[in-house]
PDB file of N, CA and C in Angstrom:
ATOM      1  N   UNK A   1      79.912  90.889  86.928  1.00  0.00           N
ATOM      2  CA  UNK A   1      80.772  90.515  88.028  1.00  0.00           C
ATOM      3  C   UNK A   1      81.117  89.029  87.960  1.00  0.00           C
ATOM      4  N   UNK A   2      80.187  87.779  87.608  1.00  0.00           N
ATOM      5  CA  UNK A   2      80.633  86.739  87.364  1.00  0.00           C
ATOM      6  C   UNK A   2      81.443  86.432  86.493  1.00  0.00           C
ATOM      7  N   UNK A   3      81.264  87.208  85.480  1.00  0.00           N
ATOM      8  CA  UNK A   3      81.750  86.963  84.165  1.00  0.00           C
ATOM      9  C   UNK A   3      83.307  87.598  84.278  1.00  0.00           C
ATOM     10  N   UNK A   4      83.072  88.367  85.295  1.00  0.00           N
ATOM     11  CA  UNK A   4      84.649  88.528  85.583  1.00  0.00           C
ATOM     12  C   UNK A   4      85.468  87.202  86.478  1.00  0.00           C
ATOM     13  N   UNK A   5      84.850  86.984  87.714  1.00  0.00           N
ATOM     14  CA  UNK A   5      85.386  86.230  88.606  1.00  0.00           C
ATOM     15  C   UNK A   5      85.565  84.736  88.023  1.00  0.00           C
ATOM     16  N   UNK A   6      84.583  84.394  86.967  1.00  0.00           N
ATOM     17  CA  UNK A   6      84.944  83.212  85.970  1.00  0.00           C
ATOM     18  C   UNK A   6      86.452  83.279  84.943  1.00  0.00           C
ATOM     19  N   UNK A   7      86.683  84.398  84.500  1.00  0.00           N
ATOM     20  CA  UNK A   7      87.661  84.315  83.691  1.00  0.00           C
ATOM     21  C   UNK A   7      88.799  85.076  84.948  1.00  0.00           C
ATOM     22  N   UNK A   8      89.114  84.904  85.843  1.00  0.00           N
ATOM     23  CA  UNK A   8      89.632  85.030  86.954  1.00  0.00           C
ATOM     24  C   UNK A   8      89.962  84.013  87.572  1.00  0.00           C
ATOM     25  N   UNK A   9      89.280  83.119  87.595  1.00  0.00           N
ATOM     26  CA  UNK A   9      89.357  81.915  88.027  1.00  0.00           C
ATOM     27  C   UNK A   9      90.810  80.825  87.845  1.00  0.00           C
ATOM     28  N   UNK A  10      91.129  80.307  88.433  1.00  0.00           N
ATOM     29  CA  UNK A  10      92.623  79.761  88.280  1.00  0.00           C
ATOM     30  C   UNK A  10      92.296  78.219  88.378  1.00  0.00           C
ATOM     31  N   UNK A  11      93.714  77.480  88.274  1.00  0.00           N
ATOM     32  CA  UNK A  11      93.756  76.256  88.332  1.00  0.00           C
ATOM     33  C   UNK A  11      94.553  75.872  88.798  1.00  0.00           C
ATOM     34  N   UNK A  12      95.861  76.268  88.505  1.00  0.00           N
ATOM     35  CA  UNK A  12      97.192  75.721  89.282  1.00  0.00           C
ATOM     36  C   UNK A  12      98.282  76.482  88.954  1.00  0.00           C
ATOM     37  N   UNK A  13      99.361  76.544  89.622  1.00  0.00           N
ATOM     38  CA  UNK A  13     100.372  77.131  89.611  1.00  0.00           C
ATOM     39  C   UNK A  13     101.791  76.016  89.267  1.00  0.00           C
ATOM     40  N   UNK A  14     102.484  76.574  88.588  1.00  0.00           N
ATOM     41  CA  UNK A  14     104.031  75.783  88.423  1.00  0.00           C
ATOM     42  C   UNK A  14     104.400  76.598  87.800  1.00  0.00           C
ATOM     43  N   UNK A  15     106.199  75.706  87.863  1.00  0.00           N
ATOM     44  CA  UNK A  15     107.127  76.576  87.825  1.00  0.00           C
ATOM     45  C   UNK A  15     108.135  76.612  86.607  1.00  0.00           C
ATOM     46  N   UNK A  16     108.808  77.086  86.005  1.00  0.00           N
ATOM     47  CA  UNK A  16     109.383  77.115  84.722  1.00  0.00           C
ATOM     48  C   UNK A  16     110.919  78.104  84.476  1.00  0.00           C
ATOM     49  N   UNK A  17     111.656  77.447  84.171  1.00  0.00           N
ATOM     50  CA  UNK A  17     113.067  78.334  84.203  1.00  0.00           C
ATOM     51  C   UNK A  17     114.149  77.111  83.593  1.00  0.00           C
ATOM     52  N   UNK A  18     115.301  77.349  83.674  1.00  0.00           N
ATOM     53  CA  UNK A  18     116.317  76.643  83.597  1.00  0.00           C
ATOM     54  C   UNK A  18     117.542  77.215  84.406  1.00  0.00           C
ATOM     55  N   UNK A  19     118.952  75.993  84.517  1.00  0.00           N
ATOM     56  CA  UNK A  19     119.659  76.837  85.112  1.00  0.00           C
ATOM     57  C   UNK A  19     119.676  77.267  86.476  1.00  0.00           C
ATOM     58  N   UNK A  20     119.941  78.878  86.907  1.00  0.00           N
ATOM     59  CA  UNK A  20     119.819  79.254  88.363  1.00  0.00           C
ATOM     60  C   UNK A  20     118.475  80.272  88.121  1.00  0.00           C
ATOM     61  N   UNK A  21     117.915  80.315  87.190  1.00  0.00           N
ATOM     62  CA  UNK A  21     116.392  81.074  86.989  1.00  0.00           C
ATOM     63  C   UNK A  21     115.396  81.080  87.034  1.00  0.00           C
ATOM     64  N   UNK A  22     114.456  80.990  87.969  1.00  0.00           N
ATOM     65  CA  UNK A  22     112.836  80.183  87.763  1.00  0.00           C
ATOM     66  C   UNK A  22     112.259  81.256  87.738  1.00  0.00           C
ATOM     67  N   UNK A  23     110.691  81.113  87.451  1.00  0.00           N
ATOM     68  CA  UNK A  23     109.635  81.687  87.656  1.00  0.00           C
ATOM     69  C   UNK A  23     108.407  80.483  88.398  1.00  0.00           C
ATOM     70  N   UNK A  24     107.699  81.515  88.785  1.00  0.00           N
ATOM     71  CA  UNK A  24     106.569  80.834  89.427  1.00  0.00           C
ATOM     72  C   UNK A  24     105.129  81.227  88.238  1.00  0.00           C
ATOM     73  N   UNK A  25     104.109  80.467  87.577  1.00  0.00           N
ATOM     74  CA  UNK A  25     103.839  80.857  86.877  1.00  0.00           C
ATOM     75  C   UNK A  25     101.986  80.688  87.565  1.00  0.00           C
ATOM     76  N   UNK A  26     101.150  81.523  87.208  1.00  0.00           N
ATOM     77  CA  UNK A  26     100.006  80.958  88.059  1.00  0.00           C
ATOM     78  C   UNK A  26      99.280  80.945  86.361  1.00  0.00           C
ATOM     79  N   UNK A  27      98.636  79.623  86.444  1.00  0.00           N
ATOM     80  CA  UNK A  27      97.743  79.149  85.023  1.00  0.00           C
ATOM     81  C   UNK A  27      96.064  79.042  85.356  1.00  0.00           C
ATOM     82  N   UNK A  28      95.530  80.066  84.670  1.00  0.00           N
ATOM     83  CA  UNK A  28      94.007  80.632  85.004  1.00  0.00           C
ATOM     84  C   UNK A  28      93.606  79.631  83.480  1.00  0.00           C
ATOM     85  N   UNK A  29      92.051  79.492  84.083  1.00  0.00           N
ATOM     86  CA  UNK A  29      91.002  78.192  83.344  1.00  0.00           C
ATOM     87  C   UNK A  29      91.229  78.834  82.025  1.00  0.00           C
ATOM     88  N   UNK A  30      91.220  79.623  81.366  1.00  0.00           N
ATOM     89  CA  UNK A  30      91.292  80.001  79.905  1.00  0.00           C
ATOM     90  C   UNK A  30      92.428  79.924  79.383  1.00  0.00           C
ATOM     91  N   UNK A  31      93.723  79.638  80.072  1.00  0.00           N
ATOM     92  CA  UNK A  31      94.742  79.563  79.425  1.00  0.00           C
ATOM     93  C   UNK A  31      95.704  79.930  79.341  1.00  0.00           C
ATOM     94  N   UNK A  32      95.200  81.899  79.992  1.00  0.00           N
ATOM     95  CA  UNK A  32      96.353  82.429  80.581  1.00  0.00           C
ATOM     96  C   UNK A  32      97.031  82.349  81.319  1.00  0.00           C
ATOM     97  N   UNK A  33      98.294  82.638  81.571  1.00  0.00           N
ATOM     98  CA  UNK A  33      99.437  82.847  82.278  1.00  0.00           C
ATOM     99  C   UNK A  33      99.757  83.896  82.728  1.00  0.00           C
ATOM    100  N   UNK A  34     100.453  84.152  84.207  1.00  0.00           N
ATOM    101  CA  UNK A  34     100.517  85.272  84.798  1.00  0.00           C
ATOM    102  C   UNK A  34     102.027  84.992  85.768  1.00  0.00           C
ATOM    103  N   UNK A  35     102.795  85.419  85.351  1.00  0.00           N
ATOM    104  CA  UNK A  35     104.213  85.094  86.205  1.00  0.00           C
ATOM    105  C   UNK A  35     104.327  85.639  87.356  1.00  0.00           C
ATOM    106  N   UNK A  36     104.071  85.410  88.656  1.00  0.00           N
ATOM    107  CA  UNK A  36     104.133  85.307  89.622  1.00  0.00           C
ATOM    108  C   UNK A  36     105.271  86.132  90.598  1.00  0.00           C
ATOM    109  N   UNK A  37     106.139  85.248  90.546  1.00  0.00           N
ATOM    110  CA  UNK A  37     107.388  85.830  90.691  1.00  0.00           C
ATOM    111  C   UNK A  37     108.605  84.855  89.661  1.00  0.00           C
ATOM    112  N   UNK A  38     110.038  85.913  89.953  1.00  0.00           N
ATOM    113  CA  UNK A  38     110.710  85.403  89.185  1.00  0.00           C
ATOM    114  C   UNK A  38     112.143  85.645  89.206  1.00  0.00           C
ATOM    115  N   UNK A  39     113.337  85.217  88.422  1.00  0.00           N
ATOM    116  CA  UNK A  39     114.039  85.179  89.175  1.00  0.00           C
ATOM    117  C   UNK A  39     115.056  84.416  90.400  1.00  0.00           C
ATOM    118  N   UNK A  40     114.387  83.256  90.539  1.00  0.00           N
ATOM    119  CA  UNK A  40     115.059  83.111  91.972  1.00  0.00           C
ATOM    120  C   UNK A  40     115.576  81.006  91.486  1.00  0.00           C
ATOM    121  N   UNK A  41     115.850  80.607  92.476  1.00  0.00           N
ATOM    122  CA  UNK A  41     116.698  79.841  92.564  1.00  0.00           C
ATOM    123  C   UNK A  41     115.566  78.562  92.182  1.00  0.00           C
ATOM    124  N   UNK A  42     115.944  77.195  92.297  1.00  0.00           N
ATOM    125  CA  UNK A  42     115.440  76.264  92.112  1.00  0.00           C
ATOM    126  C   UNK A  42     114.215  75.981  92.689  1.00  0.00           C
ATOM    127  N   UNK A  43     115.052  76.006  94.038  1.00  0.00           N
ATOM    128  CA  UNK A  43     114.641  75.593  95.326  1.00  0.00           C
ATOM    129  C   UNK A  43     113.872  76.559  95.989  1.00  0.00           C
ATOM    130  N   UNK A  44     114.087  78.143  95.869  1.00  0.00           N
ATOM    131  CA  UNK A  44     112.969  79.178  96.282  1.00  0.00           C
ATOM    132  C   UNK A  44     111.706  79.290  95.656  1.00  0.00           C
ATOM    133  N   UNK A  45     111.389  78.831  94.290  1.00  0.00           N
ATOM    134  CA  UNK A  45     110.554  78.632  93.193  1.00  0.00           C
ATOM    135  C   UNK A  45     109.801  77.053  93.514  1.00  0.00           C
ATOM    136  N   UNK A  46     110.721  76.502  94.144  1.00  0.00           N
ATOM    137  CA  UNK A  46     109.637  75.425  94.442  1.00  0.00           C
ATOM    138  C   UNK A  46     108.529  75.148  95.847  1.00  0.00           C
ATOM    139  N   UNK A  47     109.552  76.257  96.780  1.00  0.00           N
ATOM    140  CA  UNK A  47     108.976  76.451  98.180  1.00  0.00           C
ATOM    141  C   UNK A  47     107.831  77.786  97.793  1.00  0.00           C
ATOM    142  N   UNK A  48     108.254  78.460  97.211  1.00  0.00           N
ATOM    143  CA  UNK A  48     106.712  79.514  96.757  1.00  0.00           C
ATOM    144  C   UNK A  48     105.577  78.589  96.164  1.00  0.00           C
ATOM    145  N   UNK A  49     105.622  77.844  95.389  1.00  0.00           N
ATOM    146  CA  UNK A  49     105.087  77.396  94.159  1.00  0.00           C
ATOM    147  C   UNK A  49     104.230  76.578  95.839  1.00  0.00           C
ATOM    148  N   UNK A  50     104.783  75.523  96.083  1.00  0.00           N
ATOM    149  CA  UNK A  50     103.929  74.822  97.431  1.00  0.00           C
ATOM    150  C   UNK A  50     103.253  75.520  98.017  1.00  0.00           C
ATOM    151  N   UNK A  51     104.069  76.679  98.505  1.00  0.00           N
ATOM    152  CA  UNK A  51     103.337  77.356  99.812  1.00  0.00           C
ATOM    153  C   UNK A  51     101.361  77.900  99.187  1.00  0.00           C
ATOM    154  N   UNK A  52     101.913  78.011  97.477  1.00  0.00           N
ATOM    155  CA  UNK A  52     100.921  79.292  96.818  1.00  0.00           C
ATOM    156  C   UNK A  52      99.874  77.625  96.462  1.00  0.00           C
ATOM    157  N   UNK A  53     100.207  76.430  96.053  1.00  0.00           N
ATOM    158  CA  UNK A  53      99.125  75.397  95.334  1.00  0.00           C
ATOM    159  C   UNK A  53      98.259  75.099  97.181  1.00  0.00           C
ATOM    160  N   UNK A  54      99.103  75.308  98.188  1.00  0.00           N
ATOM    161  CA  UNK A  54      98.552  74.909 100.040  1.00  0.00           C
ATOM    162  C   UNK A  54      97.355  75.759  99.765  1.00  0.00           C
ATOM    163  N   UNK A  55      98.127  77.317  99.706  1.00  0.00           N
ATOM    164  CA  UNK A  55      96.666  77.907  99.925  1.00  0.00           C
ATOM    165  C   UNK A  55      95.677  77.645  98.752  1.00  0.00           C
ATOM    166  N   UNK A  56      95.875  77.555  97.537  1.00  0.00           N
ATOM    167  CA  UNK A  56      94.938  76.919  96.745  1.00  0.00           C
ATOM    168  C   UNK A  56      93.926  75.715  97.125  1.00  0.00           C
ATOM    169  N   UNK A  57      94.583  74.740  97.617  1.00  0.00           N
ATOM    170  CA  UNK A  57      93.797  73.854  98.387  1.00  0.00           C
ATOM    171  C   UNK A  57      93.112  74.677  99.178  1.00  0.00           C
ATOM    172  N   UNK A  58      93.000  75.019 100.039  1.00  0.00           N
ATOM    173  CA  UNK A  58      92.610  75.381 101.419  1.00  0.00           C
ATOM    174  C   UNK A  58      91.405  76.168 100.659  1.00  0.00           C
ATOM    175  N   UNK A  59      91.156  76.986 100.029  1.00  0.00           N
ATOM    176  CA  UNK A  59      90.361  77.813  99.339  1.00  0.00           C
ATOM    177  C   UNK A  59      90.303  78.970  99.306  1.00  0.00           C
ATOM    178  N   UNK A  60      91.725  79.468  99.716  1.00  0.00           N
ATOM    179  CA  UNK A  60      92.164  80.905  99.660  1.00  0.00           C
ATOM    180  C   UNK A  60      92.014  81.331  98.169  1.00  0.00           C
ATOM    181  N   UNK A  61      91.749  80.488  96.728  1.00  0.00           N
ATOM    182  CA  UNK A  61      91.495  81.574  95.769  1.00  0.00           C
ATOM    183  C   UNK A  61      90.242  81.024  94.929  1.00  0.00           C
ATOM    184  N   UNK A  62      89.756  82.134  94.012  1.00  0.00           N
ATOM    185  CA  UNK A  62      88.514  81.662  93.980  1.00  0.00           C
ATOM    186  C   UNK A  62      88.285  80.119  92.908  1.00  0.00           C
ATOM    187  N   UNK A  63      87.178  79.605  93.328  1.00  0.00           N
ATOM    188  CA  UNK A  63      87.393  78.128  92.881  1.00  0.00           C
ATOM    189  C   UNK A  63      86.773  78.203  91.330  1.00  0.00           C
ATOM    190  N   UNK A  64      87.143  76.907  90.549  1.00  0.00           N
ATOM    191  CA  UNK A  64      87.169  77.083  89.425  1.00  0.00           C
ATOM    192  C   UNK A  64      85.869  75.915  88.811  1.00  0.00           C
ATOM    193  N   UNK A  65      84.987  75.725  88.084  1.00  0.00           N
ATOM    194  CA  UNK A  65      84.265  74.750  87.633  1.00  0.00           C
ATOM    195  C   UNK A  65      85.286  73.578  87.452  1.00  0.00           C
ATOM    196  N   UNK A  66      84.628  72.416  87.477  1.00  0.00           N
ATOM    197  CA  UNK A  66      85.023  71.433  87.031  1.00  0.00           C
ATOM    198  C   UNK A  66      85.285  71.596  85.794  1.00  0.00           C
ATOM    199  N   UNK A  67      86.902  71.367  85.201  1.00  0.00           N
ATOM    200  CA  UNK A  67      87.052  70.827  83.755  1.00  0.00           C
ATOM    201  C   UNK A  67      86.314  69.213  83.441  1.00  0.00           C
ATOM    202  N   UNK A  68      85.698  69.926  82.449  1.00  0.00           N
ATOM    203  CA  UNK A  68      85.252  68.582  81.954  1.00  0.00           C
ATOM    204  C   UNK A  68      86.166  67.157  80.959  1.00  0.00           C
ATOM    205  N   UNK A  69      85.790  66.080  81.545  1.00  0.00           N
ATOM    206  CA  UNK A  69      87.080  65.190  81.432  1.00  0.00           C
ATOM    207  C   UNK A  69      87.071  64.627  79.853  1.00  0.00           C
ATOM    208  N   UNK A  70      87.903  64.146  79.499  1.00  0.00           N
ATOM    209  CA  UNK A  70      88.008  64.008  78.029  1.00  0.00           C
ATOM    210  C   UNK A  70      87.079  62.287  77.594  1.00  0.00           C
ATOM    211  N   UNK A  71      86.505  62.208  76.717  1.00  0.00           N
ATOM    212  CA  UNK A  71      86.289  60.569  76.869  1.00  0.00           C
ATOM    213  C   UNK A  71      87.249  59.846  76.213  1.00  0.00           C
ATOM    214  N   UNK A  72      87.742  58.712  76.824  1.00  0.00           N
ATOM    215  CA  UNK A  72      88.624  57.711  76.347  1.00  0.00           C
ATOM    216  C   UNK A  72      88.412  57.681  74.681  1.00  0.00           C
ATOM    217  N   UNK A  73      89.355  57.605  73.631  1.00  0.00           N
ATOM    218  CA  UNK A  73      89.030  57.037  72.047  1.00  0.00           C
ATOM    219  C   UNK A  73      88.748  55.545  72.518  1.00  0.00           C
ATOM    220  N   UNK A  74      88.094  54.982  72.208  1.00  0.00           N
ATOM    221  CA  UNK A  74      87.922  53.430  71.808  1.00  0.00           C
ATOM    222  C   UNK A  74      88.992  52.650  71.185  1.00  0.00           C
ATOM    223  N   UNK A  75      89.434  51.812  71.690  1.00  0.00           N
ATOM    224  CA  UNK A  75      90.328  51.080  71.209  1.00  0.00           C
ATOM    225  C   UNK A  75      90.318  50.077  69.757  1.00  0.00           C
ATOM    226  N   UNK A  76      91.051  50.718  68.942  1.00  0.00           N
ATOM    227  CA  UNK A  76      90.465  49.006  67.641  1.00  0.00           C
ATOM    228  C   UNK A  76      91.129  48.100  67.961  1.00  0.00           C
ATOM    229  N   UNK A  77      90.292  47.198  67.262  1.00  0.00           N
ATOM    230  CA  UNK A  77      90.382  45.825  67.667  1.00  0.00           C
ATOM    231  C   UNK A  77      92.019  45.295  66.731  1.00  0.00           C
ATOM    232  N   UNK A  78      92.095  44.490  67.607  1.00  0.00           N
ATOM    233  CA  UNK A  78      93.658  44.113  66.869  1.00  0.00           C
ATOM    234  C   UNK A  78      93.625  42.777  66.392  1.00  0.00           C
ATOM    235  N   UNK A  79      94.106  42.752  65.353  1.00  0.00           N
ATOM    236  CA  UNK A  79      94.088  41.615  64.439  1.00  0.00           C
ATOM    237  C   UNK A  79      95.155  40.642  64.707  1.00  0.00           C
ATOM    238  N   UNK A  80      95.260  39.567  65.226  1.00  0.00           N
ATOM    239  CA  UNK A  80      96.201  38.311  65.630  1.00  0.00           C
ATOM    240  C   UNK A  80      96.859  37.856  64.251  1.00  0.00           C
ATOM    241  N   UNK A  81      98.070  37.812  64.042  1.00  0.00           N
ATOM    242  CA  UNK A  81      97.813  37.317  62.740  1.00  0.00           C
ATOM    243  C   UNK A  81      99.444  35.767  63.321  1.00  0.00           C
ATOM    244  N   UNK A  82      98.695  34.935  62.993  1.00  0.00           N
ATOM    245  CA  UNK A  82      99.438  33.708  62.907  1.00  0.00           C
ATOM    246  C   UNK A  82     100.849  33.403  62.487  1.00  0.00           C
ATOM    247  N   UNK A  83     101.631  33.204  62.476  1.00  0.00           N
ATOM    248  CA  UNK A  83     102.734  32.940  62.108  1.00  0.00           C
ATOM    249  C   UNK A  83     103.500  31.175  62.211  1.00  0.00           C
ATOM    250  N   UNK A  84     103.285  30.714  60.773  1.00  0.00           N
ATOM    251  CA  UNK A  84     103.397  29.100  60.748  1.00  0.00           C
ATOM    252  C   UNK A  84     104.708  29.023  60.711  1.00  0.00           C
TER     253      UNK A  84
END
């Protein structure tokens, strides 16, 4: 049962189309994608997409582990080089 509700687990939702066509796309922790709805206008795709990340906040779906954050590369050192 965990092992389901883990790969169930979501992260965020956005939206993707061009044109007069969107979709609403919901993006689960492994990677998948699940299109939502679709179809619809700019502006209807962006008022779903809000209404659906609100209840995400709120904790209407189930919550997801922390992604773990990447560590910075280290910067090399940069060489000054003079110019006479």
């Amino acid at each position: 049962m965990k092992a389901a509700r883990e790969r169930d687990a979501m992260i965020a939702y956005f939206i993707r189309g061009a044109g007069e066509s969107w979709a609403v796309i919901k993006l689960f922790l492994d990677d998948r994608e699940e299109v939502v709805e679709h179809g619809m206008t700019l502006f209807e795709a962006e008022i779903i997409c809000v209404m659906l990340l609100n209840n995400l906040r709120r904790g209407g779906a189930v919550s997801a582990p922390e992604l773990p954050l990447e560590e910075p590369r280290p910067k090399r050192p940069r060489q000054l080089s003079l110019k006479f």
